[in-house]
Protein backbone atom coordinates (compact mmCIF):
# COMPACT_ATOMS: atom_id res chain seq x y z
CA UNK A 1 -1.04 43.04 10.06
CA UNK A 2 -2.11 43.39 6.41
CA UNK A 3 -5.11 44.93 4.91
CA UNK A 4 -7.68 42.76 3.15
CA UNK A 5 -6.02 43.14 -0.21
CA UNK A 6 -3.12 41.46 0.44
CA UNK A 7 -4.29 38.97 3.02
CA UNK A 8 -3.30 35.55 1.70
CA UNK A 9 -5.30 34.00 4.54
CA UNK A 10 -8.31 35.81 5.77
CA UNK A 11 -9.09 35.17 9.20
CA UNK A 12 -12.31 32.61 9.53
CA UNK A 13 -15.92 33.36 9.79
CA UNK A 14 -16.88 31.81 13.00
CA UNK A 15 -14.36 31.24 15.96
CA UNK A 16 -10.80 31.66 16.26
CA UNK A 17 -7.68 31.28 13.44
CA UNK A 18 -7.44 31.33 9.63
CA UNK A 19 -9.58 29.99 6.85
CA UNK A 20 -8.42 28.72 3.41
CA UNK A 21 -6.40 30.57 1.74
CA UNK A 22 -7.72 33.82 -1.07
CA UNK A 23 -4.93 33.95 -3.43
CA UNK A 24 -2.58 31.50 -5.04
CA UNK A 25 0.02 32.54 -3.19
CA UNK A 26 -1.57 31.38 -0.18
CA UNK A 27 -2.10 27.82 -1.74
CA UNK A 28 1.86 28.08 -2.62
CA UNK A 29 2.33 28.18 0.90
CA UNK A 30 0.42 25.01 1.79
CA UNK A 31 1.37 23.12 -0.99
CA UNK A 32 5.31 24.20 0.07
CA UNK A 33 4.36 22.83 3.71
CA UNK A 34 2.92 19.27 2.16
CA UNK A 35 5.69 18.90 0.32
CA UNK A 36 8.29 19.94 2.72
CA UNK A 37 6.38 17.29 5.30
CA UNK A 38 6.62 14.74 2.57
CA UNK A 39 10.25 15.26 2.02
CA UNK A 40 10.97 15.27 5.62
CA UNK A 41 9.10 11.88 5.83
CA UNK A 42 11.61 10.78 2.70
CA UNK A 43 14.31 12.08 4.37
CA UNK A 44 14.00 10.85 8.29
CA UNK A 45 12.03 7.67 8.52
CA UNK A 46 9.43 7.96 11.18
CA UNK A 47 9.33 4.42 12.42
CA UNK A 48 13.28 4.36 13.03
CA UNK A 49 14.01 8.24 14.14
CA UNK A 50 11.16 9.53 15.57
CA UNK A 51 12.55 12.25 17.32
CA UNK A 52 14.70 13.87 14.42
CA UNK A 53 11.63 13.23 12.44
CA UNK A 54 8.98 15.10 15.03
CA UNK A 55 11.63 17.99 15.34
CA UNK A 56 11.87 18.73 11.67
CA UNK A 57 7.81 18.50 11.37
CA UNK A 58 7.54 21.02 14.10
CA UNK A 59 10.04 23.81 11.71
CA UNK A 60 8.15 23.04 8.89
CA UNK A 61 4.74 23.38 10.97
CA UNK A 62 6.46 26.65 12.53
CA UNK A 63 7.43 27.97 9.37
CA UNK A 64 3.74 27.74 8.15
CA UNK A 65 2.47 29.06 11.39
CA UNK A 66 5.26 32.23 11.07
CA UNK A 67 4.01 32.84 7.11
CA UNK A 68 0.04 32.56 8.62
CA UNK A 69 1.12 35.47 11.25
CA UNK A 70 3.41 37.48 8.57
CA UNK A 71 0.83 37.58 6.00
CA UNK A 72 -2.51 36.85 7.05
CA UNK A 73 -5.40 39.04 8.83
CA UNK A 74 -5.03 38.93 12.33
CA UNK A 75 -7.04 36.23 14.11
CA UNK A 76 -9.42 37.03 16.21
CA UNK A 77 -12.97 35.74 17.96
CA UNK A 78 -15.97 36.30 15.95
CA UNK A 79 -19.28 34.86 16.44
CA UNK A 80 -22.19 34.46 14.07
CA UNK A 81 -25.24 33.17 15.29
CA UNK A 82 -26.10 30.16 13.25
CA UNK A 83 -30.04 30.32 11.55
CA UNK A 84 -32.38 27.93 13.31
CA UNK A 85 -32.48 25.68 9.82
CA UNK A 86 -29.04 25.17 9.85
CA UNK A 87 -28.73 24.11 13.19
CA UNK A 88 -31.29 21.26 12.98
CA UNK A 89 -29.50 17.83 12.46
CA UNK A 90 -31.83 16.16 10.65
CA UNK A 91 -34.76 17.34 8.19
């Protein structure tokens, strides 16, 4: 994909995916997708369309997913182990 640079979305510390984005382009992007879902909500009421509604969510959501892939590091597993503080529940 990218180099580290230019990642807008670095991939996440522990498990699988992306974490938040690194650079305010990468917050463009998410605030783009709440607004778009917003709009869309505007636009298509839920309660009385719900299938036009779901269908435009899932382009928006696809859109965000395709600009995640384009310019983000490449997810993949990683594993940390977790210190033995950490992991207790309560102190």
């Amino acid at each position: 994909m990218t180099d580290e640079k230019t990642a807008w979305f670095p991939a996440k510390e522990n498990g699988w995916g992306w974490g938040k984005p690194t650079s305010w382009q990468g917050w463009g992007v998410i605030v783009a997708y709440l607004l778009s879902i917003a709009l869309v909500s505007f636009w298509v009421d839920p309660k009385v369309d719900v299938l036009t509604w779901i269908g435009w969510v899932s382009v928006c959501t696809l859109a965000l997913m395709g600009m995640y892939v384009w310019k983000g590091e490449s997810p993949n597993w990683k594993w940390k182990t977790i210190e033995k503080e950490k992991r207790k529940w309560f102190k």
